[in-house]
Protein backbone atom coordinates (compact mmCIF):
# COMPACT_ATOMS: atom_id res chain seq x y z
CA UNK A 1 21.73 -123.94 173.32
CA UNK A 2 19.71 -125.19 176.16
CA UNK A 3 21.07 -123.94 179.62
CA UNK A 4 21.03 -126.30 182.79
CA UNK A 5 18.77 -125.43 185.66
CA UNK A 6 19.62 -126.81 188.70
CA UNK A 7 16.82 -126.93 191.43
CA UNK A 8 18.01 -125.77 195.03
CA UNK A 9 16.68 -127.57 198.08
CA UNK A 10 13.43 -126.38 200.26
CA UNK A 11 13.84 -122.93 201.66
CA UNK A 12 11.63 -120.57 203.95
CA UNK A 13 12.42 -117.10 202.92
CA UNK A 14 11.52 -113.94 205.20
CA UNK A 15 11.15 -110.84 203.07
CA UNK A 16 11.43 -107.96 205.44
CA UNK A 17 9.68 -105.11 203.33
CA UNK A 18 8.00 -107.61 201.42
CA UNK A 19 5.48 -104.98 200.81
CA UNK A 20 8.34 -102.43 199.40
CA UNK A 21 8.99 -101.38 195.49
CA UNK A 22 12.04 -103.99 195.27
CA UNK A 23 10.34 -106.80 196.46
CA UNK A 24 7.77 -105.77 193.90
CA UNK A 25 9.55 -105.04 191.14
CA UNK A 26 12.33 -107.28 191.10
CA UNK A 27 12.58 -110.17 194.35
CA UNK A 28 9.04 -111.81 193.98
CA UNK A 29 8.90 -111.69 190.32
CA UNK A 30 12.20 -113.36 190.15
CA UNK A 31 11.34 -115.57 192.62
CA UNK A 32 8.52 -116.18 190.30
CA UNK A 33 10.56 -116.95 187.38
CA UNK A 34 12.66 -119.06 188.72
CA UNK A 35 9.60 -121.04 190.43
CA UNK A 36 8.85 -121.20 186.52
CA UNK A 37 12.44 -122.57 185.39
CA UNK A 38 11.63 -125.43 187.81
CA UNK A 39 15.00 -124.08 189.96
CA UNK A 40 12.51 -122.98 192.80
CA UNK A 41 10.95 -125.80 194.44
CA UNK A 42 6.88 -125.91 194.83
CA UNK A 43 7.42 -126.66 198.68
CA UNK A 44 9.53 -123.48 199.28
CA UNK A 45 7.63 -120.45 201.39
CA UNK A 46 8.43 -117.30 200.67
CA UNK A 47 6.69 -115.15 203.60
CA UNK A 48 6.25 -111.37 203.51
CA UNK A 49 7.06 -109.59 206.62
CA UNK A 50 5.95 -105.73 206.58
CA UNK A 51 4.42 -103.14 208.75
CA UNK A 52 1.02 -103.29 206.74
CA UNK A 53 -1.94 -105.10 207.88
CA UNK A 54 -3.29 -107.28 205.41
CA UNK A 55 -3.66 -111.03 205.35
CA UNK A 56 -1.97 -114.42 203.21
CA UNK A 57 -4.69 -113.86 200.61
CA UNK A 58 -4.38 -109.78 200.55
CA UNK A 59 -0.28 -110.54 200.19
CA UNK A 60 -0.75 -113.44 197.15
CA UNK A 61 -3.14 -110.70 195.15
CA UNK A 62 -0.07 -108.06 195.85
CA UNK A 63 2.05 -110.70 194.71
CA UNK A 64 0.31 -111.71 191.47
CA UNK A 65 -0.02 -107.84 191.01
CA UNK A 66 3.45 -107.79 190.85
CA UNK A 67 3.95 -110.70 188.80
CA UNK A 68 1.55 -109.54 186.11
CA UNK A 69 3.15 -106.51 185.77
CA UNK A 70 7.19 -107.13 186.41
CA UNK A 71 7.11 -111.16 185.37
CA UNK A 72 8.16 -111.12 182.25
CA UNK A 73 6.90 -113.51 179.67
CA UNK A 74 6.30 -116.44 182.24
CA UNK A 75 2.98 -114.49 183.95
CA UNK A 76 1.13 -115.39 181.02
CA UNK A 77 0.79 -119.42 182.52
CA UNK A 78 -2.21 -118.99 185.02
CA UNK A 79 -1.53 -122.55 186.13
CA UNK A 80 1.90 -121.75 187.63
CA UNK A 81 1.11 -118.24 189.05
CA UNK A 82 -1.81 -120.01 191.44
CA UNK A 83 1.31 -122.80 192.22
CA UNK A 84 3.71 -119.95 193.15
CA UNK A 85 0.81 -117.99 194.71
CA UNK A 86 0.53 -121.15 196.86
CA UNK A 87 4.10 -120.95 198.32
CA UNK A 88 3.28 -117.01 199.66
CA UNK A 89 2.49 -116.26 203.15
CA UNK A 90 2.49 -113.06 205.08
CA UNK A 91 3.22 -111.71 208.65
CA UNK A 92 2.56 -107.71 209.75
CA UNK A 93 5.55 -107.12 211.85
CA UNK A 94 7.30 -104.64 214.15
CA UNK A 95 10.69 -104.38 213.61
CA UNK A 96 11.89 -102.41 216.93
CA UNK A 97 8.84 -104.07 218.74
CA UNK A 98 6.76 -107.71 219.00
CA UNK A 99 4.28 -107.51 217.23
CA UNK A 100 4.27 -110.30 214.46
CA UNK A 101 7.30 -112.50 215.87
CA UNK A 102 5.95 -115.57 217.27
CA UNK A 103 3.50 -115.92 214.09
CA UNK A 104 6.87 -115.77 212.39
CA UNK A 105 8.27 -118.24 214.19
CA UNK A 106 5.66 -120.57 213.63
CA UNK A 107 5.40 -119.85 210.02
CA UNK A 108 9.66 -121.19 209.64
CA UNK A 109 9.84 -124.67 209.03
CA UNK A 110 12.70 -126.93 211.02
CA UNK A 111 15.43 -128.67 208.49
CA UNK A 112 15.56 -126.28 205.76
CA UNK A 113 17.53 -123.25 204.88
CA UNK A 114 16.02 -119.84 206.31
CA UNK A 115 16.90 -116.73 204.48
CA UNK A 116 16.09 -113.61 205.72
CA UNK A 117 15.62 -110.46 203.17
CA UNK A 118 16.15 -107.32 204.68
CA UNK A 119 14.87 -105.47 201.52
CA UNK A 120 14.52 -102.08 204.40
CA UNK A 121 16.50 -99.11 205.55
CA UNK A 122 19.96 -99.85 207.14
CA UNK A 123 18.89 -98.03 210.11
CA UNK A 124 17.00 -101.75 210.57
CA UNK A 125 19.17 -104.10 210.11
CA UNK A 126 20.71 -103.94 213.52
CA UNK A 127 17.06 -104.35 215.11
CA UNK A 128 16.15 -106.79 212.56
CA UNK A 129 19.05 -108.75 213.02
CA UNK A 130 18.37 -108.73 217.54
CA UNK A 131 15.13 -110.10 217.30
CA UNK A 132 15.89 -112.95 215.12
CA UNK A 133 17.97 -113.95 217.61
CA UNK A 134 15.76 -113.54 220.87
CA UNK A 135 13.58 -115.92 218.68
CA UNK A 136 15.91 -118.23 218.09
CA UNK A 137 15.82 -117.87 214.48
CA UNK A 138 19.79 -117.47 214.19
CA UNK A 139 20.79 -120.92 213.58
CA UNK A 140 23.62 -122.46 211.70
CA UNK A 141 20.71 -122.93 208.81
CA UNK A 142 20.26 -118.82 208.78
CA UNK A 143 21.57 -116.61 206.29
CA UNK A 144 20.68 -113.05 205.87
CA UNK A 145 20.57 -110.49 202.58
CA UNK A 146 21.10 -106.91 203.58
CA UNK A 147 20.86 -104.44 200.56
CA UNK A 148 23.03 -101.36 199.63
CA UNK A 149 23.64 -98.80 200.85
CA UNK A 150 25.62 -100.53 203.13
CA UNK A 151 26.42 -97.38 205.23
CA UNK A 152 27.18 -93.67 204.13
CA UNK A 153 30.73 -93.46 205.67
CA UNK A 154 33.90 -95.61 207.19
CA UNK A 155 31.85 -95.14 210.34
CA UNK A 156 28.98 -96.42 209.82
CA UNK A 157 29.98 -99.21 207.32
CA UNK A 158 31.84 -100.38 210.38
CA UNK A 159 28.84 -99.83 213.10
CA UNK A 160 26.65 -101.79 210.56
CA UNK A 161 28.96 -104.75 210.40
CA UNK A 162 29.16 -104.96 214.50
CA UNK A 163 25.34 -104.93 214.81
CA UNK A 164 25.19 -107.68 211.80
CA UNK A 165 28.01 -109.52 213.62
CA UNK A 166 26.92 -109.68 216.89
CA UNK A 167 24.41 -112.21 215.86
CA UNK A 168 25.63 -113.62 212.27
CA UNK A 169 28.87 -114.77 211.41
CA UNK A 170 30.59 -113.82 207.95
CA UNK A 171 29.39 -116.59 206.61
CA UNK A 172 25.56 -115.95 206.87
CA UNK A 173 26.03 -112.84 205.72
CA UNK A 174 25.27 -111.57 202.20
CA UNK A 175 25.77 -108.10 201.04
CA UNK A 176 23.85 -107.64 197.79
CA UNK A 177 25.17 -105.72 194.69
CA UNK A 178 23.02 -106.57 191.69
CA UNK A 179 25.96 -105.51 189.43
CA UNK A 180 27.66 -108.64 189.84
CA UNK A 181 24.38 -111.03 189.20
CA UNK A 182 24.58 -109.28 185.92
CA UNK A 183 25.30 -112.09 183.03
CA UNK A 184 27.74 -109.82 181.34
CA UNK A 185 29.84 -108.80 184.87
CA UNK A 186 30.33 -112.56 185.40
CA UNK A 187 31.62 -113.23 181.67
CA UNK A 188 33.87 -110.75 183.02
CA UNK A 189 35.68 -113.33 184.56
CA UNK A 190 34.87 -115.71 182.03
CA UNK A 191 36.64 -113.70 179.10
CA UNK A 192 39.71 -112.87 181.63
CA UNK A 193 40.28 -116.23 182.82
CA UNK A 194 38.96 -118.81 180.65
CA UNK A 195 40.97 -117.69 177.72
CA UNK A 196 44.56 -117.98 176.97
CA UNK A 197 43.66 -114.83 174.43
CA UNK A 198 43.58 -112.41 176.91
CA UNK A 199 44.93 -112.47 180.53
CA UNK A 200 48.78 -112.32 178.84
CA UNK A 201 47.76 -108.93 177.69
CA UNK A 202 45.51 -107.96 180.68
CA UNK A 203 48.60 -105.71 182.32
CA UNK A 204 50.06 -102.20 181.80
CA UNK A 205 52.12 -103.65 179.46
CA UNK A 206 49.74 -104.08 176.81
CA UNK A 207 46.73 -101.80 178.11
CA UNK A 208 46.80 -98.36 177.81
CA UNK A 209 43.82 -97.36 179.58
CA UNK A 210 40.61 -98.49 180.80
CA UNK A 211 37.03 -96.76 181.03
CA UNK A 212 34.22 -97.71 182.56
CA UNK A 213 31.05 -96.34 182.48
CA UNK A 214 27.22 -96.22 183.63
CA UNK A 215 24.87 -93.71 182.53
CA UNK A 216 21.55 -93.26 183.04
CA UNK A 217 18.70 -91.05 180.73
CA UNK A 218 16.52 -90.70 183.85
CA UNK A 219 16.61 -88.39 186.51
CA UNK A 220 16.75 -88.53 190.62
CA UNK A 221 12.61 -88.50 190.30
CA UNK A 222 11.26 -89.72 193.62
CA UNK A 223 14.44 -90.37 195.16
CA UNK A 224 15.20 -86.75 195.34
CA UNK A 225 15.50 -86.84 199.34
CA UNK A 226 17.57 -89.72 199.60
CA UNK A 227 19.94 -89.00 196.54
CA UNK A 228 20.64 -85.42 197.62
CA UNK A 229 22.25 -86.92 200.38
CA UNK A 230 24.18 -89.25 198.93
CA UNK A 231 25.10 -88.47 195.63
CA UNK A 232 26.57 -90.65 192.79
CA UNK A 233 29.78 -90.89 194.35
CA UNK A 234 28.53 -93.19 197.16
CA UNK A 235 25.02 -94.38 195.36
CA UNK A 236 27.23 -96.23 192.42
CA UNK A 237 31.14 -95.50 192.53
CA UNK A 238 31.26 -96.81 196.14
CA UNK A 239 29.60 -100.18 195.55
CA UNK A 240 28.76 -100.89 191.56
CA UNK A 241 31.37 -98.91 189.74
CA UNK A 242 34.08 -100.42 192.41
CA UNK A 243 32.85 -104.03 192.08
CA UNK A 244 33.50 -103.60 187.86
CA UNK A 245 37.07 -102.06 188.43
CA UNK A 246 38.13 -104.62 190.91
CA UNK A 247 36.91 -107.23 188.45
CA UNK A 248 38.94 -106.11 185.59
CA UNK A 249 42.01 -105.39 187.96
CA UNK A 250 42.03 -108.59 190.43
CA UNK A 251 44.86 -110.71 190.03
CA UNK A 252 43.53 -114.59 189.49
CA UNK A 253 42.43 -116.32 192.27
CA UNK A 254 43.48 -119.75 192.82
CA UNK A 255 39.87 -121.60 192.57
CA UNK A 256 36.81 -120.23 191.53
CA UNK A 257 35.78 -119.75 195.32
CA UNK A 258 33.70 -117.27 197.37
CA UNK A 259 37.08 -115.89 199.83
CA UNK A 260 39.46 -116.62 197.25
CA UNK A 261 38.14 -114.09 194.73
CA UNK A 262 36.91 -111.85 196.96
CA UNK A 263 40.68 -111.65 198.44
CA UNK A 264 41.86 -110.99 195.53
CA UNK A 265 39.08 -108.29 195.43
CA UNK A 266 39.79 -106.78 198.15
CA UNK A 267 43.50 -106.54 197.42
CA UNK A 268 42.71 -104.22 194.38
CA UNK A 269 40.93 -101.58 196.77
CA UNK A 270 43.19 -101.34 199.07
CA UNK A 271 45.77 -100.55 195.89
CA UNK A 272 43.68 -97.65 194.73
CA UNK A 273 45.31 -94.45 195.16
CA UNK A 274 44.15 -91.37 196.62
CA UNK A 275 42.45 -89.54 193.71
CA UNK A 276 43.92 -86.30 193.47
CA UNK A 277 41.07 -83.07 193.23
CA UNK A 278 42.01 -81.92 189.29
CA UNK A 279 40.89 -85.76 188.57
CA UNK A 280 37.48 -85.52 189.26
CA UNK A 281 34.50 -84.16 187.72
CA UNK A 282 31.56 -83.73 189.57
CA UNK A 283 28.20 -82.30 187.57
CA UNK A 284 24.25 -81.49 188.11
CA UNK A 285 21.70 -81.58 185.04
CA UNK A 286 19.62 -78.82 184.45
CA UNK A 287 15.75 -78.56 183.92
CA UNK A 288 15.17 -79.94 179.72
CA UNK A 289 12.62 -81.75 177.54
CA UNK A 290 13.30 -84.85 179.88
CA UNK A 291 12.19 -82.77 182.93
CA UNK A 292 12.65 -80.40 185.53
CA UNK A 293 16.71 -79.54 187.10
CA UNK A 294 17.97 -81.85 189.27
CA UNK A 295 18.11 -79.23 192.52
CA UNK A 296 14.62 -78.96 191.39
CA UNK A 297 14.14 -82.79 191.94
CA UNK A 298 15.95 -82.84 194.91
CA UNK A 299 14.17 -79.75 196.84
CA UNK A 300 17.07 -77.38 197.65
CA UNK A 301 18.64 -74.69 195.30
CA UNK A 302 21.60 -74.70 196.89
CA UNK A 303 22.52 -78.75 196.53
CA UNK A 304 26.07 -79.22 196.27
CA UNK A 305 25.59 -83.03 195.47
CA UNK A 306 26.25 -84.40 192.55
CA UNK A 307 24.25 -86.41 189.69
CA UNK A 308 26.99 -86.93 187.70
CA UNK A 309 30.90 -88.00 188.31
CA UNK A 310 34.05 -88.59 186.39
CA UNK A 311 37.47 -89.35 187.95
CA UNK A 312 40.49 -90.79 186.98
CA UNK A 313 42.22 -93.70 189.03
CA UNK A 314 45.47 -95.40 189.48
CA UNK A 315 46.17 -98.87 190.64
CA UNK A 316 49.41 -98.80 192.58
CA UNK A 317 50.27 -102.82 191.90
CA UNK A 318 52.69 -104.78 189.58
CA UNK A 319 50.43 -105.49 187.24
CA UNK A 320 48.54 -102.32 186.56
CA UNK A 321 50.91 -99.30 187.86
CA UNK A 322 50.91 -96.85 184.93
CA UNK A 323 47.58 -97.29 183.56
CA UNK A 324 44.77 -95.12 184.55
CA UNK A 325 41.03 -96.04 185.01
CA UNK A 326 38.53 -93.32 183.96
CA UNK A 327 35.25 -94.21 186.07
CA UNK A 328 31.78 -92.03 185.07
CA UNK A 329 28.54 -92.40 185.85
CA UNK A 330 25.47 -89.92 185.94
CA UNK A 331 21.83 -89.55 185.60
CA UNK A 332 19.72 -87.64 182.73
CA UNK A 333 22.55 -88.35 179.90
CA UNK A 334 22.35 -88.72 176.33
CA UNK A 335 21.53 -92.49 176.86
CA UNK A 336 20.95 -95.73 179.02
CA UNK A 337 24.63 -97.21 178.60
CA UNK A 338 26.79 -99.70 180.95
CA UNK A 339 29.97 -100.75 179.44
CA UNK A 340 33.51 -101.61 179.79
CA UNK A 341 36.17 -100.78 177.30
CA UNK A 342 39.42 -102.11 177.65
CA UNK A 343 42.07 -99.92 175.29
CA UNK A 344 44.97 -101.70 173.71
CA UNK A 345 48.22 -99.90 173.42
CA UNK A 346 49.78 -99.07 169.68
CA UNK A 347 52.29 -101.19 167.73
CA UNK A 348 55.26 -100.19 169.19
CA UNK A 349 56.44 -100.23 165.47
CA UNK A 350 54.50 -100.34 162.15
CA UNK A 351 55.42 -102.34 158.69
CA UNK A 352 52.36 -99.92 156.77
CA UNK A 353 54.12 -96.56 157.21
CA UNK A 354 52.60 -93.23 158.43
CA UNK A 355 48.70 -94.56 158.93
CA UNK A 356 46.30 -93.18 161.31
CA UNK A 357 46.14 -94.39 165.34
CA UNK A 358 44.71 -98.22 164.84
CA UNK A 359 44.13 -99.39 168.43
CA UNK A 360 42.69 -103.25 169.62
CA UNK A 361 39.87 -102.15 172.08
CA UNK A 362 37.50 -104.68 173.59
CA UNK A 363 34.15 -103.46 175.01
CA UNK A 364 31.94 -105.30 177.03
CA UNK A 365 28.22 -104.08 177.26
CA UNK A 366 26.46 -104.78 180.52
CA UNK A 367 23.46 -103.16 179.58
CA UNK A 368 21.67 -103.12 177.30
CA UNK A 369 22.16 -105.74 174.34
CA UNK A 370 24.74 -107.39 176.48
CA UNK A 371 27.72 -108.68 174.76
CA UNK A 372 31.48 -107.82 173.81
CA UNK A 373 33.07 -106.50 171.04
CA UNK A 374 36.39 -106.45 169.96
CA UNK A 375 38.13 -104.02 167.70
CA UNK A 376 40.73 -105.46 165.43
CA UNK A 377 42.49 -103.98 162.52
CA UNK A 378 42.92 -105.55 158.66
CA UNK A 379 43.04 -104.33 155.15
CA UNK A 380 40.55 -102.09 153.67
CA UNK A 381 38.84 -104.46 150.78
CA UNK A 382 39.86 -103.36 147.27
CA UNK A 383 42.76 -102.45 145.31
CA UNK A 384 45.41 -99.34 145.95
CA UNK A 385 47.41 -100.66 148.16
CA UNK A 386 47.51 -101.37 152.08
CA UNK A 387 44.88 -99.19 153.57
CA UNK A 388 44.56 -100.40 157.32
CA UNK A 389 40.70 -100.03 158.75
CA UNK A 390 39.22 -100.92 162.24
CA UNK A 391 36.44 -103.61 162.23
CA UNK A 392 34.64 -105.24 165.27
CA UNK A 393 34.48 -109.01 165.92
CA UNK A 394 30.62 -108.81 167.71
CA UNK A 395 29.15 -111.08 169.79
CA UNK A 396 25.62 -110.44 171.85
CA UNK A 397 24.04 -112.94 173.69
CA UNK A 398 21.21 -112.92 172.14
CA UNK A 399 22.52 -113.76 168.52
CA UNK A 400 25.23 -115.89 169.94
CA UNK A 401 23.43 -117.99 172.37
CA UNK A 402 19.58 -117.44 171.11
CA UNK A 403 16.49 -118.07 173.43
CA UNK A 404 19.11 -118.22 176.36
CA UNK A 405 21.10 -115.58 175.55
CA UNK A 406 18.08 -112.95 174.39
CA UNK A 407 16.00 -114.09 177.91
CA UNK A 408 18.64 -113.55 180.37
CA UNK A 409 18.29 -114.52 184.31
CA UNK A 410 17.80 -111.21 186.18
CA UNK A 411 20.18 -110.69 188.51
CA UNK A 412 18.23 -111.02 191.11
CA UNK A 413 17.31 -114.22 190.41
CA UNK A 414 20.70 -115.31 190.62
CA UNK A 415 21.98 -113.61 193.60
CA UNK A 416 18.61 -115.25 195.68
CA UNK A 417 19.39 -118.35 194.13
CA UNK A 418 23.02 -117.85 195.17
CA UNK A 419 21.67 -117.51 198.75
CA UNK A 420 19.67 -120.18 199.18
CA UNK A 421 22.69 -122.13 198.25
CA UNK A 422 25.18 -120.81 200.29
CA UNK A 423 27.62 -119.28 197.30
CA UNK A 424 28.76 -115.89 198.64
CA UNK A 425 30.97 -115.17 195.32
CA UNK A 426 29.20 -112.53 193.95
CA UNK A 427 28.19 -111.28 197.25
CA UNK A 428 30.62 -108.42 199.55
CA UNK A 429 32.67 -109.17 202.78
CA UNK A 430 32.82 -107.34 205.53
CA UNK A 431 36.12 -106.31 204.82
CA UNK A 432 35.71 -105.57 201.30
CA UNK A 433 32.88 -103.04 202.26
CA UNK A 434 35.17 -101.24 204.47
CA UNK A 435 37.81 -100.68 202.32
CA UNK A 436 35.87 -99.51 199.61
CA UNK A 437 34.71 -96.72 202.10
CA UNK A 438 38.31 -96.30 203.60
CA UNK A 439 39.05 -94.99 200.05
CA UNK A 440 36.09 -93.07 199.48
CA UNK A 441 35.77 -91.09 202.65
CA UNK A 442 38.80 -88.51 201.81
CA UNK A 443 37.38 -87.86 197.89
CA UNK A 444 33.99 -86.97 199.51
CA UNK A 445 35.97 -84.87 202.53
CA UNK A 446 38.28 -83.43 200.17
CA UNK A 447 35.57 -81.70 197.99
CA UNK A 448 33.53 -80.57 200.98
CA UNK A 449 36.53 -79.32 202.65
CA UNK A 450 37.17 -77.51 199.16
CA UNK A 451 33.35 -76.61 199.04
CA UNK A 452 33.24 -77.55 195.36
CA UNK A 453 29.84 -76.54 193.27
CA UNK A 454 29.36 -79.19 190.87
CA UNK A 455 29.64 -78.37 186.86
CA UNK A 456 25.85 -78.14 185.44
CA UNK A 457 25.27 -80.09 182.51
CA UNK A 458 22.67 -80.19 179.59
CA UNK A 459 19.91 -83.63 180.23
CA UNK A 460 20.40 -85.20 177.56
CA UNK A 461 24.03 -84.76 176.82
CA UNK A 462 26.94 -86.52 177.88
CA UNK A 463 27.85 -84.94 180.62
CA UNK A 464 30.06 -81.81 182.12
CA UNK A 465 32.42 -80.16 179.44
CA UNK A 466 35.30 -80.65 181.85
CA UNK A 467 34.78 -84.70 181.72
CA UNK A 468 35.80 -84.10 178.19
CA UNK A 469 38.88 -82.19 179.26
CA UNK A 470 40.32 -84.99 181.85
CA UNK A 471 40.63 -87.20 179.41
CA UNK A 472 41.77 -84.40 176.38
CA UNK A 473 45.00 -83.57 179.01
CA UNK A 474 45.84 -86.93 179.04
CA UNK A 475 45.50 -86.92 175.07
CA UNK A 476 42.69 -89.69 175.11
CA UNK A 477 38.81 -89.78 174.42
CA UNK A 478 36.06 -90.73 176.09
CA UNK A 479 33.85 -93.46 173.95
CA UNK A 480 30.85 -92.28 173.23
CA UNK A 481 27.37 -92.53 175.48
CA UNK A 482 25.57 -94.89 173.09
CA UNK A 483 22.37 -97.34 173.45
């Protein structure tokens, strides 16, 4: 299977922190490989804009210093890295000040689409976003990227999106979440509505629960400050975790466009119920073979944040009132594991007789060896009668769909690509970001107001005992955390 690459027009993209670990690690060498795929064109500019003086030749050795070391197989071709190499350019810049702007300026080409990166902290964006437009560089052909976290509270969501405003309309505006460049998130969608197998059976009907989890073997490390004060409740439930549920809960949108799925998005959040306190599990891992404790990591004994959540959810709609979703996510656990499981309800009646619980259950693995599996039930081979046994039906990408399917696009790749031509699908609204923290503000006020100390945990296990037990009252299981 040979997949399609289709080149976008000329672009001039601004990089704002194009110094910074994710434009090292994952922007320019995905930039790169797509300049490799032939989908980037060779008269595109990519132009870092950062605080640090260096010149175009000090930024295309950082560049090729990232390539070398995050591009993949594609750095190995000396010939394209000097043609990408050729497309950098670099501007030392003052975000709150003037330095660097009119270079800028002269450096963006008329005609073309201009995308600006803000890969920086949100305390920038609003200054970022004013001096783009005293240099006139907030034209109909402008589109900007602003990067999670997109605020901490309602409050700020909201004062972010009237500083972003005041110069950009919706339109221009593109809220990353690399969960949904993810292959596997978008076959999502693929799987739900592109087959007449499933969506008849996607309702509380049929489904008797859903789980979805991401865990994480390493620790906070060097993002102790930052993660004591946020937490995994707004670093992932907020934004990634909340993407994958309203996925798998959205109703169908009429067309396969940008506002039409990400109405239907939003209509799931504002669904969600208020999660009541005995239905969520908050945790910290302690010091182990992996490393030190995570109030260690974070600088303060005391820490009350959390590394690790569970929590159980209900969806007040037609379709999925009566069937809970178990979200969990945490650092230092038994393994690196992003999946989906989608759990079938029994027979409501059974020809075999008294047999053990057989259950249809389709999992979808985001990461890693991406793929789905689905659970179905037959005969145990051999004689003695009708012995029922659970097999899976397995598909990965990278059997199923070879060289494509074992060399995925990054999802960064995508979502850029996305950008440059103007698809805001798997990008957030305004609105959608505001919900999200509409219905996450009272959790996080509830548990301070309670002054909750999370559970502590073992690294390397799966997580606080009483995770175990939300599910155990409810007489169901958690799967297990598995590579």
């Amino acid at each position: 299977m040979v997949s399609r690459v289709i080149p976008v027009e000329p672009f001039d993209l601004v990089i704002f922190g194009g110094t910074g670990d994710l434009a090292r690690r994952k922007i320019l060498p995905g930039l790169f490989r797509r300049f490799c795929a032939g989908q980037m064109p060779g008269d595109a500019t990519v132009i870092g804009a950062a605080r640090s003086d260096m010149d175009a030749d000090g930024y295309r050795a950082f560049v090729a210093e990232a390539v070398q070391e995050f591009g993949g197989e594609e750095k190995a071709s000396t010939d394209k890295l000097q043609a990408f190499l050729a497309c950098m350019a670099y501007v030392s810049i003052d975000a709150r000040g003037e330095k660097g702007w009119l270079e800028l300026v002269e450096l963006i080409q008329p005609g073309r689409v201009h995308a600006f990166y803000f890969s920086v902290a949100p305390s920038l964006f609003g200054d970022l976003a004013e001096r783009l437009n005293q240099h006139g560089l907030t034209n109909d052909a402008s589109r900007i990227v602003v990067e999670k976290p997109f605020g901490r509270d309602l409050a700020s969501a909201k004062e972010l999106n009237r500083d972003l405003a005041a110069y950009f309309d919706e339109s221009q505006i593109y809220r990353i979440d690399h969960y949904l460049g993810k292959e596997t998130v978008q076959n999502l969608m693929a799987v739900r509505f592109g087959n007449m197998l499933f969506e008849p059976l996607w309702n509380s009907q049929y489904v008797d629960h859903i789980q979805v989890t991401v865990a994480e073997t390493v620790g906070v490390g060097g993002r102790g400050e930052y993660y004591d004060k946020s937490g995994a409740m707004r670093d992932m439930v907020q934004n990634h975790l909340m993407q994958l549920l309203c996925l798998i809960a959205m109703e169908p949108p009429s067309k396969f466009d940008p506002d039409a799925v990400r109405d239907e998005k939003l209509k799931v959040i504002r669904a969600l119920d208020s999660v009541e306190p005995h239905h969520i599990v908050r945790g910290q891992y302690e010091a182990g073979a992996e490393g030190p404790g995570f109030r260690e990591e974070v600088g303060d004994p005391r820490t009350r944040t959390e590394s690790y959540i569970a929590m159980k959810v209900g969806v007040s709609n037609w379709r999925w009132a009566g069937t809970p979703f178990y979200l969990r996510t945490g650092k230092r656990l038994k393994a690196r594991c992003s999946e989906i499981v989608v759990v079938f309800k029994e027979l409501n009646h059974s020809i075999f007789g008294e047999q053990e619980d057989h259950r249809n259950v389709l999992s979808i693995r985001l990461q890693p060896n991406e793929g789905m599996t689905l659970g179905v039930t037959i005969k145990e081979p051999g004689p003695g009668g009708m012995r029922l046994i659970d097999v899976p039906l397995d598909m990965s990408f990278a059997d199923a769909l070879g060289a494509d399917g074992a060399d995925q696009t990054d999802a960064y790749e995508r979502l850029i690509m996305d950008v440059i031509r103007g698809n805001q699908t798997l990008f957030m609204r305004g609105d959608e970001v505001e919900a999200a923290w509409a219905w996450t503000d009272p959790i996080i006020d509830g548990w301070e107001t309670r002054g909750e100390v999370p559970k502590v945990y073992d690294s390397g296990s799966e997580g606080p005992v009483d995770a175990v037990q939300l599910l155990a009252r409810d007489t169901r299981v958690w799967r297990k955390v598995a590579s």
